[in-house]
Every structure is written in structure tokens, then in C-alpha cells.
Protein backbone atom coordinates (compact mmCIF):
# COMPACT_ATOMS: atom_id res chain seq x y z
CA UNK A 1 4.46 -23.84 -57.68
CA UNK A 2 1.27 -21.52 -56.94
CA UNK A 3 -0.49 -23.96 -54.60
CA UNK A 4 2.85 -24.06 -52.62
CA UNK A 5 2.61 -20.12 -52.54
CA UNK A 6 -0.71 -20.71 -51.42
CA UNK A 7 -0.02 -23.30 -48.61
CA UNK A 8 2.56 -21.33 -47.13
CA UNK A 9 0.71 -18.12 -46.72
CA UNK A 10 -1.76 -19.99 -45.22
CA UNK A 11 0.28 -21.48 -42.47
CA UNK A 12 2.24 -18.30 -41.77
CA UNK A 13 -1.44 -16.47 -41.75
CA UNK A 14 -2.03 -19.68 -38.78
CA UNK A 15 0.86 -18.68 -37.05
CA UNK A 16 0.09 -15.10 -36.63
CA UNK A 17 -2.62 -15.40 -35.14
CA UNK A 18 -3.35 -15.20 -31.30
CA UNK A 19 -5.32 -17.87 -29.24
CA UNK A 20 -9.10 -17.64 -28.73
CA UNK A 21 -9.49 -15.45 -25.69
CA UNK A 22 -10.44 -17.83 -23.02
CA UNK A 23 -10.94 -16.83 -19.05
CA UNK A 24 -8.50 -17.67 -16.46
CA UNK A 25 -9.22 -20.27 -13.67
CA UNK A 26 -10.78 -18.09 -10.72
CA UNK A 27 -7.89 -16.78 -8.45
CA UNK A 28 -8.24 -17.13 -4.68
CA UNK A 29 -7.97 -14.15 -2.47
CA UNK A 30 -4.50 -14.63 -1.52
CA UNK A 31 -3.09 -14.11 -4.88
CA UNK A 32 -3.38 -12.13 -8.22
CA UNK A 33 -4.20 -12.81 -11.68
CA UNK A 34 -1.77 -11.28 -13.71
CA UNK A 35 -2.68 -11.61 -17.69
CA UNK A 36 0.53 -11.22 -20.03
CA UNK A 37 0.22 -10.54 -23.25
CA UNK A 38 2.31 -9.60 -26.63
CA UNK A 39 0.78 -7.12 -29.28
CA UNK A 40 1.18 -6.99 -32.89
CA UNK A 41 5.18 -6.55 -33.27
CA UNK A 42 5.91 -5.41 -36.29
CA UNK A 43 10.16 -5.79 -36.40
CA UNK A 44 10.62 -9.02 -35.13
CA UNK A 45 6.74 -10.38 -35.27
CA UNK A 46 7.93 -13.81 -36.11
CA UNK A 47 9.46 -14.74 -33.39
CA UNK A 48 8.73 -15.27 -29.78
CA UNK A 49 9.22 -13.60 -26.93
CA UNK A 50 10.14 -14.30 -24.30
CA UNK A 51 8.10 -13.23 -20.77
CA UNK A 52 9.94 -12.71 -17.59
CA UNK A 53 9.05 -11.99 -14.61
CA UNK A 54 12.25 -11.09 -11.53
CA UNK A 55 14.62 -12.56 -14.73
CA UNK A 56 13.05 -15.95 -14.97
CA UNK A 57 11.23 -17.01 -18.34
CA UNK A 58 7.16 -17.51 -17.92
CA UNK A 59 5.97 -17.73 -21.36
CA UNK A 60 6.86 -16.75 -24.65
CA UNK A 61 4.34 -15.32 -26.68
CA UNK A 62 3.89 -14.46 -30.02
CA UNK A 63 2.01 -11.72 -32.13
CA UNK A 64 -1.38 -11.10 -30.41
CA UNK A 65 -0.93 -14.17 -27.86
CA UNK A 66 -2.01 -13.68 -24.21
CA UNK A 67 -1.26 -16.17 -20.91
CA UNK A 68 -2.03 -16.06 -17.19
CA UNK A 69 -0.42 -15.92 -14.12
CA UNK A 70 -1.20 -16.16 -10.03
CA UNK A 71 1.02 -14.31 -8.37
CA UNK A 72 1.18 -14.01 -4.16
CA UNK A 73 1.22 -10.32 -3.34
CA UNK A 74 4.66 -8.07 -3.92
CA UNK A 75 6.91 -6.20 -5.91
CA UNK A 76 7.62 -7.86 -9.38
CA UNK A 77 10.00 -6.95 -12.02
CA UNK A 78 8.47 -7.98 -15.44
CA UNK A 79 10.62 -8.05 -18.44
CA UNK A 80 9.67 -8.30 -22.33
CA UNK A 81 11.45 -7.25 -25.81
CA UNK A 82 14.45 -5.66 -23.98
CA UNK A 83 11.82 -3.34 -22.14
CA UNK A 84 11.47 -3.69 -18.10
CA UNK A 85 8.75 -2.85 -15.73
CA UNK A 86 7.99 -3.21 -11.85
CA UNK A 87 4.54 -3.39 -11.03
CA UNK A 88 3.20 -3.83 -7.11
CA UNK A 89 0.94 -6.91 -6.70
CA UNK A 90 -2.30 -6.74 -4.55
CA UNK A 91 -4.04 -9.68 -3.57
CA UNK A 92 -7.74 -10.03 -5.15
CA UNK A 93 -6.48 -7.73 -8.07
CA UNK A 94 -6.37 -8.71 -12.36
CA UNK A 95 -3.13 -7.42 -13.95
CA UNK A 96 -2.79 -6.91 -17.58
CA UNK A 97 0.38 -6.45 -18.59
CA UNK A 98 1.32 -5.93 -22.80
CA UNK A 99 4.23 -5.55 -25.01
CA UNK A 100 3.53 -3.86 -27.91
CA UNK A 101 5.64 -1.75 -30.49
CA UNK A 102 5.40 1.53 -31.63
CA UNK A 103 6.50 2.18 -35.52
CA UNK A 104 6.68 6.30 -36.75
CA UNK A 105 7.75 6.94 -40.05
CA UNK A 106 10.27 10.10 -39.99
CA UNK A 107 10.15 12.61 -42.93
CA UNK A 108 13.26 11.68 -44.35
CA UNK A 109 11.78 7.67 -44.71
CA UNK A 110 13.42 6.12 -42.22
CA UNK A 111 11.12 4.24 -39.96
CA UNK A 112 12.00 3.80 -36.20
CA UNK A 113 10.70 1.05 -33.83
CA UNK A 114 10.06 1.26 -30.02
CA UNK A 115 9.20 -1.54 -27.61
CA UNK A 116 6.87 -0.79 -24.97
CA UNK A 117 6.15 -3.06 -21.87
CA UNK A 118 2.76 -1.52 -20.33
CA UNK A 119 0.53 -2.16 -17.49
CA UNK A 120 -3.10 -1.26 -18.20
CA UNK A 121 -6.74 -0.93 -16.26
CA UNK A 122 -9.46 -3.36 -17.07
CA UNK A 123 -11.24 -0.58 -18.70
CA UNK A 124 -8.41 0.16 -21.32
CA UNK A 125 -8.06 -3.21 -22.09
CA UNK A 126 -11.61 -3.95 -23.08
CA UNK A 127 -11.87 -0.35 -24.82
């Protein structure tokens, strides 16, 4: 029965795990490179979410996961764990966009959760 234990917190360690950061293709000057990816979630961590971007799915990510997109220059609505944010596209430009969850512990012990959907500098992200 304790190598079973074993096994299976092994595996679920595999799972939570993100994918080796690798670089997107180049992007051309017409378009963007938007990077999307999904922080440590704490409520809900095992499960995927799901990416959207102007309501339809790109990618569902789980805990510390990342993926790519090229975008053509606009106005985008991007939408992840129930939170929603528009962000103006610029040719040439890198996007990273990140859901990641905020957990406070209140005095009395109960423990509150927030989604947040955030668009961040390159600086910031590499910090």
C-alpha cells in the first residue's frame, strides 16, 4: 500500500508542474506575440483553465503552464478563471498576460480567494 502512496504523489507532483520555458517562434512585424500564462492557483489548482480570448477557448492551462499567441493588431477581450480583461494590441509588441490567485487569511480563520487576470511589462515578468 506505501509504494502506491508513493506512485501517486509522484504523478500528481508531474502534473503540477509547468512546461520547460521554451521561446516562441519569432513574430513578424504585422502581428504580436501575446504569452498566456496560469500561476500557481491554489482553490481549484487541479484543474484547467480555460484561456479565452473575444469568448473563444485558446488554451487551457494548468498550474504554472504558459502558451503563445500571434495576434494582428486590435482591441482584445481576454478571459480566464471568471476574471476579464481588454488589452490593445500593437504590432511588433510581446504581451504577457497571467492568471494568478490571491489567498489572505482573515483574523477570524476564514481564508478568501481572488482571481486575478493581469497584463504585465517584460521587466516584471523576468523580475
Amino acid at each position: 500500500m506505501k509504494k502506491y502512496l508513493v506512485l501517486l504523489v509522484l504523478i500528481l507532483q508531474g502534473c503540477a508542474m509547468g512546461p520547460i520555458y521554451k521561446d516562441a517562434p519569432p513574430v513578424d512585424n504585422e502581428k504580436a506575440l501575446i504569452y498566456l500564462m496560469r500561476g500557481d492557483i491554489h482553490y481549484g489548482g487541479g484543474y484547467a483553465t480555460s484561456f479565452r480570448i473575444n469568448d473563444s477557448k485558446v488554451v487551457e492551462l494548468y498550474d504554472n503552464g504558459y502558451s503563445w499567441i500571434h495576434l494582428t493588431p486590435g482591441t482584445y477581450k481576454f478571459s480566464a478563471g471568471g476574471e476579464r480583461l481588454s488589452v490593445k494590441i500593437e504590432p511588433g509588441e510581446t504581451y504577457y498576460i497571467e492568471l494568478h490567485q490571491e489567498v489572505k487569511s482573515v483574523s477570524s480563520g476564514v481564508i478568501s480567494q481572488k482571481n486575478i487576470l493581469q497584463s504585465y511589462d517584460k521587466q516584471k515578468i523576468y523580475e
